[in-house]
N, C-alpha and C. Protein backbone atom coordinates (compact mmCIF):
# COMPACT_ATOMS: atom_id res chain seq x y z
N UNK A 1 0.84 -1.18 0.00
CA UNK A 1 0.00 0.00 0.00
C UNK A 1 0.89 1.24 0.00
N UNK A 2 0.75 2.09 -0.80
CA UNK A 2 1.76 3.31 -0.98
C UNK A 2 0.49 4.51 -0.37
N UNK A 3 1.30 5.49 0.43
CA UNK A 3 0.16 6.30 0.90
C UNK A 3 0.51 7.40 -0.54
N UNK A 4 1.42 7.90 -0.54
CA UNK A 4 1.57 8.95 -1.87
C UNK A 4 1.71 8.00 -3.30
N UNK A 5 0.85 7.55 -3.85
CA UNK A 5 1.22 7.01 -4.92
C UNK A 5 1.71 7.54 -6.53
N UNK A 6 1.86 9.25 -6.32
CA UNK A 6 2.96 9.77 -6.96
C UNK A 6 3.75 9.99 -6.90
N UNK A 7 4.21 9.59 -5.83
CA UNK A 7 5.90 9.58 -5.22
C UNK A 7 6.61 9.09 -6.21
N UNK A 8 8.03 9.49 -6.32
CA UNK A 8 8.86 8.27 -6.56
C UNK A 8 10.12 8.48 -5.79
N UNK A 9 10.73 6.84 -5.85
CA UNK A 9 11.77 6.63 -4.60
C UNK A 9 12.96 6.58 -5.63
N UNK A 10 13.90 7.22 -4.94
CA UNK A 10 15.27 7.05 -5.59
C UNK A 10 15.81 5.64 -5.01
N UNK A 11 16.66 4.63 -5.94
CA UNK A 11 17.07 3.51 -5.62
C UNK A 11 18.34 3.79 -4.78
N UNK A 12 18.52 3.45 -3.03
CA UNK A 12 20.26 3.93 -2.70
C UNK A 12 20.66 2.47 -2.59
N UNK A 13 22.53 3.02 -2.92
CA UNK A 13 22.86 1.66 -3.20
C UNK A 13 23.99 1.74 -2.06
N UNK A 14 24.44 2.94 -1.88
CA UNK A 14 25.74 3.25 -1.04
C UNK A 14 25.06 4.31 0.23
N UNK A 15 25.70 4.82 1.19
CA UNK A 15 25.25 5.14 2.78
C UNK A 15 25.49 6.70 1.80
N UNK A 16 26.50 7.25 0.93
CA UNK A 16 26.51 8.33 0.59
C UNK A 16 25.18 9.01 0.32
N UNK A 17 24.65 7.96 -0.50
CA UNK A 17 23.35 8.37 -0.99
C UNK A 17 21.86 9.07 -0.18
N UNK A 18 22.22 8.19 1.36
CA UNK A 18 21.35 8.76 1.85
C UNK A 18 21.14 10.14 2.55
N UNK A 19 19.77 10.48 2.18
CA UNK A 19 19.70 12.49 2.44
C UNK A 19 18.60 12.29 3.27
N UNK A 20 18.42 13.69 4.54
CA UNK A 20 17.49 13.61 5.16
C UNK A 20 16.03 13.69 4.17
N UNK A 21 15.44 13.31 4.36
CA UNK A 21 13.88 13.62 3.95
C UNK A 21 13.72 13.30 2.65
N UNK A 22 14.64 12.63 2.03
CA UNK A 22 14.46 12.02 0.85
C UNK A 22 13.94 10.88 1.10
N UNK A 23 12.88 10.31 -0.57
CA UNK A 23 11.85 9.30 -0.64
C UNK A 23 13.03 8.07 -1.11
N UNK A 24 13.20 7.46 -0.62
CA UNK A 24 14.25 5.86 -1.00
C UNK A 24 13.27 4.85 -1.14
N UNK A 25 14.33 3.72 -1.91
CA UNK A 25 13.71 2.74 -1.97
C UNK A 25 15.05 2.18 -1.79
N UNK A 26 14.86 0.85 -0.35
CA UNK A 26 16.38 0.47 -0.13
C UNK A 26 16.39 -1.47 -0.56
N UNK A 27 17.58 -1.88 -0.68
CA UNK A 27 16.99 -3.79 -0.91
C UNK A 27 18.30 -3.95 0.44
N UNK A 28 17.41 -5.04 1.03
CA UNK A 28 18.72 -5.50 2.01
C UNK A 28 17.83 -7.08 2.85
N UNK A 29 18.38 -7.04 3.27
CA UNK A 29 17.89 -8.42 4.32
C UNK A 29 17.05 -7.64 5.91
N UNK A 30 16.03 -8.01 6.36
CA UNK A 30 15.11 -7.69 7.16
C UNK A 30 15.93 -8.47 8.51
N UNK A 31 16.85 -7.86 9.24
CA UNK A 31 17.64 -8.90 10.44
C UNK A 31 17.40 -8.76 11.71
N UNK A 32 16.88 -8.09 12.24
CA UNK A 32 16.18 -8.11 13.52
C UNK A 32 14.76 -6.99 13.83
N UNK A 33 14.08 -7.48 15.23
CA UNK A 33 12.84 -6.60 15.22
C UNK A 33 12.90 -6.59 16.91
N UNK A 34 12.43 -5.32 17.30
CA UNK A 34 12.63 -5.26 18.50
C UNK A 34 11.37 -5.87 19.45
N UNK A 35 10.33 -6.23 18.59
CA UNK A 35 9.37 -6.44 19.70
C UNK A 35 8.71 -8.28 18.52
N UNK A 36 8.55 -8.90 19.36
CA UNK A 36 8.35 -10.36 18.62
C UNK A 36 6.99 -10.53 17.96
N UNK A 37 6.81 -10.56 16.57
CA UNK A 37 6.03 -10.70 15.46
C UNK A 37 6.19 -11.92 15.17
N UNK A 38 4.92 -13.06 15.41
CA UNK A 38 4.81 -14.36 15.12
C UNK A 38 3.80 -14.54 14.39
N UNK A 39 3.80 -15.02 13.02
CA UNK A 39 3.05 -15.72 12.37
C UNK A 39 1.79 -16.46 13.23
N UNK A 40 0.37 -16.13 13.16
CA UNK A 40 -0.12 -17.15 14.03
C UNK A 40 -0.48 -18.81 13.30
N UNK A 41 -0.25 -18.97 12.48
CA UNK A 41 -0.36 -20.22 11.76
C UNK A 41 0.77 -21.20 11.53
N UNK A 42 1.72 -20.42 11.48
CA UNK A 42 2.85 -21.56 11.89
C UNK A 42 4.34 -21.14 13.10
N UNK A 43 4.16 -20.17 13.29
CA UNK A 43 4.78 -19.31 15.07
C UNK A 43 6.30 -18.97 14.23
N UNK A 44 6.55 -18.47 13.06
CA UNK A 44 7.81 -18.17 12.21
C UNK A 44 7.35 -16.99 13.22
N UNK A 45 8.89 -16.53 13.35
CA UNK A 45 9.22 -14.76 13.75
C UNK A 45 9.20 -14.08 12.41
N UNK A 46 8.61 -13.17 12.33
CA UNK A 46 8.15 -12.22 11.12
C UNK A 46 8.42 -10.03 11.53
N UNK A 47 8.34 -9.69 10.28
CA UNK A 47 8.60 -8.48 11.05
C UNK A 47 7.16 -7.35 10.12
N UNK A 48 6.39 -8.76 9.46
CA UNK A 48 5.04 -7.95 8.43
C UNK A 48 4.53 -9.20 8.32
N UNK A 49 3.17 -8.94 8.89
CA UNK A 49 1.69 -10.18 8.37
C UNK A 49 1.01 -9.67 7.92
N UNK A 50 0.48 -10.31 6.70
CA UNK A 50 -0.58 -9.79 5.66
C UNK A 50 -1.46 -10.88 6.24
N UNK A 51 -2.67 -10.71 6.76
CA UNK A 51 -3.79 -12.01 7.51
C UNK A 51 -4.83 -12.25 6.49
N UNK A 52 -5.77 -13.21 6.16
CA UNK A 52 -7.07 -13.36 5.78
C UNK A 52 -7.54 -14.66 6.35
N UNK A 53 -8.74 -14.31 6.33
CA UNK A 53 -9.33 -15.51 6.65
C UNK A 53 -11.11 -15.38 6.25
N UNK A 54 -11.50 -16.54 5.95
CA UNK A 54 -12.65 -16.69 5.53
C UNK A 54 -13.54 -17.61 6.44
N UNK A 55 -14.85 -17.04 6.99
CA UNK A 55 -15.87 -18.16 8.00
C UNK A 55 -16.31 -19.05 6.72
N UNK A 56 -16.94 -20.60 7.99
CA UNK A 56 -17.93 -21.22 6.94
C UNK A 56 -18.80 -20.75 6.41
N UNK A 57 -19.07 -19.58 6.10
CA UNK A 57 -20.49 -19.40 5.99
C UNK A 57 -20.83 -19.05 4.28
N UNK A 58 -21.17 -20.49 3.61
CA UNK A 58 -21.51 -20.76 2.39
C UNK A 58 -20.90 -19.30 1.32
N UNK A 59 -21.95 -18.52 1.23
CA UNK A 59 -21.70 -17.50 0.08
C UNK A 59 -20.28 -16.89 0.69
N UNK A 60 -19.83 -16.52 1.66
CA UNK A 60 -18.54 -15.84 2.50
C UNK A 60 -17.38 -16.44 1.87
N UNK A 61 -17.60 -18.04 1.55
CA UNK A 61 -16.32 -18.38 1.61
C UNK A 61 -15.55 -18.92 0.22
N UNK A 62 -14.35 -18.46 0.44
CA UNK A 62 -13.40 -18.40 -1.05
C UNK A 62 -12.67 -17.36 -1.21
N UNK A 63 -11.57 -17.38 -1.93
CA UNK A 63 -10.44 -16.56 -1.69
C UNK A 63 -11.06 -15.24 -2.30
N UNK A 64 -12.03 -14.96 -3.10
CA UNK A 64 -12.67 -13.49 -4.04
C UNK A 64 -13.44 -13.18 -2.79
N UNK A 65 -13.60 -13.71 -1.43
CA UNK A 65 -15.00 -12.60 -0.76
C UNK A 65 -14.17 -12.70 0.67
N UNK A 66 -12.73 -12.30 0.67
CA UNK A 66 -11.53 -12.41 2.09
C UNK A 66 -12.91 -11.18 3.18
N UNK A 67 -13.45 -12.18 4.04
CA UNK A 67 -14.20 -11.38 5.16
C UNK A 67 -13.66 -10.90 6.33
N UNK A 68 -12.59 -11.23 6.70
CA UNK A 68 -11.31 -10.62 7.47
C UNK A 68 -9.97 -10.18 7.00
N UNK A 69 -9.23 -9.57 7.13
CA UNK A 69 -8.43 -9.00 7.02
C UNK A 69 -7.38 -8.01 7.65
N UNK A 70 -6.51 -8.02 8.00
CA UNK A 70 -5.45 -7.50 8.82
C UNK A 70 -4.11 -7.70 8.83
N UNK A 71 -3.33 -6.35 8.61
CA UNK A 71 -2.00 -6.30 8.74
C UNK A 71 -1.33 -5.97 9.75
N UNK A 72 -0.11 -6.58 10.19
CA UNK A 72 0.51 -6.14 11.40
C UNK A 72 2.41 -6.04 11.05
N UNK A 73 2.63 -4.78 11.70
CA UNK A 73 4.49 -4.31 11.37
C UNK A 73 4.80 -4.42 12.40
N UNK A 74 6.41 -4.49 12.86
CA UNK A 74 6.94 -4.26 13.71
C UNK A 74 8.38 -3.76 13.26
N UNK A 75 8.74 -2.52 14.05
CA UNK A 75 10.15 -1.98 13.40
C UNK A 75 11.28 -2.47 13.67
N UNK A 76 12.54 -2.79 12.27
CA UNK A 76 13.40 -3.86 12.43
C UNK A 76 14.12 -3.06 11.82
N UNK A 77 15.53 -3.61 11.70
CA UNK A 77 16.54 -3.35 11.06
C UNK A 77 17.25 -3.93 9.86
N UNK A 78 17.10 -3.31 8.68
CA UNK A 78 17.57 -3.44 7.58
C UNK A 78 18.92 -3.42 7.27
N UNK A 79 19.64 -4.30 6.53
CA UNK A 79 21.26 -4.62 6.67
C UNK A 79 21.11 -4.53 4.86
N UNK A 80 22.43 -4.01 4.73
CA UNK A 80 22.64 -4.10 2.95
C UNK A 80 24.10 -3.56 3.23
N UNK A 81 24.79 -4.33 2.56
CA UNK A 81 26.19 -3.81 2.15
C UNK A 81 26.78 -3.55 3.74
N UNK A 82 27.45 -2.33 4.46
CA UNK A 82 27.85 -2.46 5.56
C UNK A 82 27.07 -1.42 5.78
N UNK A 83 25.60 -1.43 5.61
CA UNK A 83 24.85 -0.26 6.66
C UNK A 83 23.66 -0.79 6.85
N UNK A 84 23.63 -0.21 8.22
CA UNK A 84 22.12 -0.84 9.33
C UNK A 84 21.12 0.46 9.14
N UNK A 85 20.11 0.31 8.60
CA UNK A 85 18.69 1.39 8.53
C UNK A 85 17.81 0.60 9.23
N UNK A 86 17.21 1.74 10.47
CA UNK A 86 16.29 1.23 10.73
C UNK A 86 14.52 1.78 10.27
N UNK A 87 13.85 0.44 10.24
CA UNK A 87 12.52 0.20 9.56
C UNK A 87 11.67 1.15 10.07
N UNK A 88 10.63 2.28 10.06
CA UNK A 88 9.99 2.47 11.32
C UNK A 88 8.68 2.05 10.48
N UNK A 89 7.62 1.52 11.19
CA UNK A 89 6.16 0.76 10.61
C UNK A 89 5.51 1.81 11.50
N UNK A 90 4.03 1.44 11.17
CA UNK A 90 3.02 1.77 11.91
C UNK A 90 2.29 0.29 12.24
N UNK A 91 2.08 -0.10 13.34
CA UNK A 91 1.77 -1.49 13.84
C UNK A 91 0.90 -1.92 13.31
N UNK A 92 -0.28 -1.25 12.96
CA UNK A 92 -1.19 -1.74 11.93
C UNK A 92 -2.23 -2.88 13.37
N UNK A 93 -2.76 -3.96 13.53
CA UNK A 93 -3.71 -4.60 14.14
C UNK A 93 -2.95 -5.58 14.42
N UNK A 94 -3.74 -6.16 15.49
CA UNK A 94 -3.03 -7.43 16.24
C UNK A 94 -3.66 -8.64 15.81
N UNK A 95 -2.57 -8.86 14.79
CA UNK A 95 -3.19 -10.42 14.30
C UNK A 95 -3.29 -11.61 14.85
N UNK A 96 -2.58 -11.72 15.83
CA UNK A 96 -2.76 -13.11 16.50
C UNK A 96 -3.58 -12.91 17.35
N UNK A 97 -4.09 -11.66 18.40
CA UNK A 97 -5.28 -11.80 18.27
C UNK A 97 -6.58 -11.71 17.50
N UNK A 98 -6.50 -11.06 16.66
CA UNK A 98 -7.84 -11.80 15.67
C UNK A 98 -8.09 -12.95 15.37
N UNK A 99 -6.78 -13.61 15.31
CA UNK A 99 -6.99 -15.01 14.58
C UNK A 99 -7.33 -16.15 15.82
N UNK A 100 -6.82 -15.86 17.10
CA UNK A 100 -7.00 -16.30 18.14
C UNK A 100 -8.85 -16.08 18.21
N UNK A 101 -9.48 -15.17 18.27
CA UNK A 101 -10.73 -14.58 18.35
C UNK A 101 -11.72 -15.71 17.10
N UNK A 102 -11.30 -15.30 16.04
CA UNK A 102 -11.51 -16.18 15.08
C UNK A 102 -12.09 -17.69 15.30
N UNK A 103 -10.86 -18.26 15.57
CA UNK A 103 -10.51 -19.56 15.68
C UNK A 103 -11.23 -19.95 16.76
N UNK A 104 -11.73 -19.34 17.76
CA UNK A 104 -12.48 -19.71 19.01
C UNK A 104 -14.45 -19.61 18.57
N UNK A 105 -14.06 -18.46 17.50
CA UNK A 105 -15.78 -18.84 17.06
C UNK A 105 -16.15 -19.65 15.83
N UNK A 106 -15.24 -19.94 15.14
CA UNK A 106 -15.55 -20.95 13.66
C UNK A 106 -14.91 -21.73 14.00
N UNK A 107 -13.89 -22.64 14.78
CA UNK A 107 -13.10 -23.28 15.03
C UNK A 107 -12.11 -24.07 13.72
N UNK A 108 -11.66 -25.20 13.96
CA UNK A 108 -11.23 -25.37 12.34
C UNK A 108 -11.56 -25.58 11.20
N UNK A 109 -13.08 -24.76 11.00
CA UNK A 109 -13.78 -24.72 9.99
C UNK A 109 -13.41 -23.11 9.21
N UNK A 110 -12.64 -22.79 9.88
CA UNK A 110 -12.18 -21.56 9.35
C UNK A 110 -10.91 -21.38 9.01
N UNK A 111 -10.62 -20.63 7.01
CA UNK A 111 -9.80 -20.64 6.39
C UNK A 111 -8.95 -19.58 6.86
N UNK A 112 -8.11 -19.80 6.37
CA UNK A 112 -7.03 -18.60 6.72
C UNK A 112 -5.82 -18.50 6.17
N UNK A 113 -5.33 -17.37 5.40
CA UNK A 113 -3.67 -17.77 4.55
C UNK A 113 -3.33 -16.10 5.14
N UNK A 114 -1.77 -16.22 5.33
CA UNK A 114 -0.91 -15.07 5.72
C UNK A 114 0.42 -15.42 4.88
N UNK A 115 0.53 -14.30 4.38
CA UNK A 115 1.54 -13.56 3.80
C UNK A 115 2.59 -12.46 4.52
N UNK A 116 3.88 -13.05 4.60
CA UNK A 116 4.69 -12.77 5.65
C UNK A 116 6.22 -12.25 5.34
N UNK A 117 6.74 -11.12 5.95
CA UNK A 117 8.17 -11.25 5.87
C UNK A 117 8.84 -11.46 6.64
N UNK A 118 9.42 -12.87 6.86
CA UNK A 118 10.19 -13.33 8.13
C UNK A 118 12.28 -12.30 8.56
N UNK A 119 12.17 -12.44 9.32
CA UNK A 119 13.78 -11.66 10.03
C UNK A 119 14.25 -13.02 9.09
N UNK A 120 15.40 -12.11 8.05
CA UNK A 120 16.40 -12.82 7.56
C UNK A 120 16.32 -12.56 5.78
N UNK A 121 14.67 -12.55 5.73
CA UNK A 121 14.10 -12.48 4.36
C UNK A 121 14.64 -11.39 3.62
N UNK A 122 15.41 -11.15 2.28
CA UNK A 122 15.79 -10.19 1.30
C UNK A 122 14.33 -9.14 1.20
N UNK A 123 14.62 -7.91 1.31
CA UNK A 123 13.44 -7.14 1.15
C UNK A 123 13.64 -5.83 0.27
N UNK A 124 12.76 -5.29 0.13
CA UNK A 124 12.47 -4.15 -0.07
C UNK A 124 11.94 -2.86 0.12
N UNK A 125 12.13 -2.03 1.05
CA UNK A 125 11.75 -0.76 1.81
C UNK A 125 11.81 0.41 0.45
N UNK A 126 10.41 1.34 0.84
CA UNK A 126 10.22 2.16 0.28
C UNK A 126 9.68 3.24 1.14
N UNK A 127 10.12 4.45 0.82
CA UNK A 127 9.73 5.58 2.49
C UNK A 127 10.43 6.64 2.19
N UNK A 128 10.03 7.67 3.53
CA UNK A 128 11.05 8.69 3.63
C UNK A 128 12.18 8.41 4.42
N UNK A 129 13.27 9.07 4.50
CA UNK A 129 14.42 9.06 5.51
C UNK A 129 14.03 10.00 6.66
N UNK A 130 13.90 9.72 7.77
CA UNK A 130 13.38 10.67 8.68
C UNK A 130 14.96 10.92 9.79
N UNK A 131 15.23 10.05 9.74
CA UNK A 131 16.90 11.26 10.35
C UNK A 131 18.14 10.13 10.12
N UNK A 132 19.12 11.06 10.46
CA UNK A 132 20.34 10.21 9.84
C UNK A 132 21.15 10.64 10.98
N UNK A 133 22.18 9.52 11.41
CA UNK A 133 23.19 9.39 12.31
C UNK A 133 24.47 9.58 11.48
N UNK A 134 24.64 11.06 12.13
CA UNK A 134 26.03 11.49 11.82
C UNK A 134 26.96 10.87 12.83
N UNK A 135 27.03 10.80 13.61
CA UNK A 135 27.92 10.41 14.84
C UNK A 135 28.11 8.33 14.26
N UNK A 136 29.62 9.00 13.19
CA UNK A 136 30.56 8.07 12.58
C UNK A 136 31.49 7.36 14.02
N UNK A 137 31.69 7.56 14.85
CA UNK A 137 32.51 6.94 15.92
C UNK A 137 31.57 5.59 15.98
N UNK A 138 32.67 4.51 16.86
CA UNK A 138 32.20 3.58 16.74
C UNK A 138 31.48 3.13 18.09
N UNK A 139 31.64 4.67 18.82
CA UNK A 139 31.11 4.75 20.39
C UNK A 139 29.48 5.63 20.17
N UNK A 140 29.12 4.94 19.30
CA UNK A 140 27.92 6.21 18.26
C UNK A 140 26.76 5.47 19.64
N UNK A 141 25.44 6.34 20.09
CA UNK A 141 24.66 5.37 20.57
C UNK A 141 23.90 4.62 19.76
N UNK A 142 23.44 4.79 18.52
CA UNK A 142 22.55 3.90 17.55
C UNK A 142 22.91 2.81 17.11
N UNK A 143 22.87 1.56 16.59
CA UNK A 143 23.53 1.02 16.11
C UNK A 143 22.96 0.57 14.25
N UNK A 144 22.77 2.02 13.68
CA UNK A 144 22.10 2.28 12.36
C UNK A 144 22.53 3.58 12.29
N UNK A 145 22.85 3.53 10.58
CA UNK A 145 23.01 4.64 10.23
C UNK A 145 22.17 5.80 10.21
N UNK A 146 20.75 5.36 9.41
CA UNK A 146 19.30 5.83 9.42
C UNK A 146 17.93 5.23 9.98
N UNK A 147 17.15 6.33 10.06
CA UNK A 147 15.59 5.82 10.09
C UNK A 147 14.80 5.83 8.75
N UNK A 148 14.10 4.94 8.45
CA UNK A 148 13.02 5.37 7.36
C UNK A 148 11.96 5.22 7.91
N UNK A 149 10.80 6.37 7.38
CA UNK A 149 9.64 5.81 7.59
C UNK A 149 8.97 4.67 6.71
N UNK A 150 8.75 3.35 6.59
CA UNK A 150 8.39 2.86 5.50
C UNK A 150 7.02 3.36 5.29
N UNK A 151 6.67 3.24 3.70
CA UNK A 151 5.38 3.45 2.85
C UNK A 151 5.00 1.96 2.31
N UNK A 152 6.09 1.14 2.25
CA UNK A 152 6.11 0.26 1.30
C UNK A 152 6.79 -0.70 1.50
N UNK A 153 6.55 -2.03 1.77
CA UNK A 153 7.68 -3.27 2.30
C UNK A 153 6.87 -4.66 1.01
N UNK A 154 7.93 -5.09 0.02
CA UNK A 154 7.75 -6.09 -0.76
C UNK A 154 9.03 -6.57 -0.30
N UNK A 155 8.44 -8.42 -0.38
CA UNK A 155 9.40 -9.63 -0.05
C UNK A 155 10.27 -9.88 -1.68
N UNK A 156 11.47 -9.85 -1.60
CA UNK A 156 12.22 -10.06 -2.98
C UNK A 156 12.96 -11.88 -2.84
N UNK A 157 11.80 -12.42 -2.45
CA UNK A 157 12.43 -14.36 -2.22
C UNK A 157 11.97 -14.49 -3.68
């Protein structure tokens, strides 16, 4: 989901590249998350769930009429080349409880597929840069160069 969908992101490939308040689009590996994002269908650590699920209920059900729905982020750190950016999300809904909620009123008569980017997974961030760590010492307190806000997270597996 892009909130400005006339944006466009410049591709960075090197730490030079990055400018405050510029729109990026970065590729790197998704390597840690500070707060634990679990898949509720198979308990993978994740750092983005795309949820659906469908009740029994005759006309409701099938992948064209998804009657639930919910996404959930958690902010992680992006690795590419030798620089750490960190992710910032907006948490979006708590999927394992919905699906928990769910599952207690249709029981396993109810469908459900999630779409996920697990810690480790090659990705793709798209966003603004919302501040940058000048403080090059290696006694820096961050341990990232930048923040982005993401707009935009696609899995590149």
């Amino acid at each position: 989901m892009r909130l400005w969908p006339w944006q466009t992101f410049r591709m960075i490939t090197s730490a030079r590249q990055i400018k405050d308040g510029a729109h990026v689009a970065i590729e790197g590996h998704a390597e840690s998350s500070f707060v634990d994002l679990v898949d509720p269908l198979t308990g993978v650590r994740c750092v983005a769930i795309d949820y659906r699920a469908w009740p029994p209920d005759g006309a409701l059900y099938g992948e064209g009429s998804t009657r639930f729905h919910a996404r959930q982020y958690v902010d992680f750190i992006l690795s590419f080349t030798n620089i750490h950016i960190l992710v910032r999300n907006t948490s979006g809904e708590d999927v394992t409880k919905l699906h928990d909620r769910l599952s207690m009123r249709y029981g396993v008569q109810l469908s459900a597929q999630v779409d996920r980017i697990t810690v480790g997974e090659h990705v793709r961030v798209k966003g603004r840069i919302i501040r940058i760590e000048h403080d090059t010492s290696p006694h820096r307190r961050t341990p990232w160069t930048a923040e982005i806000e993401a707009q935009n997270l696609t899995s590149l597996r």
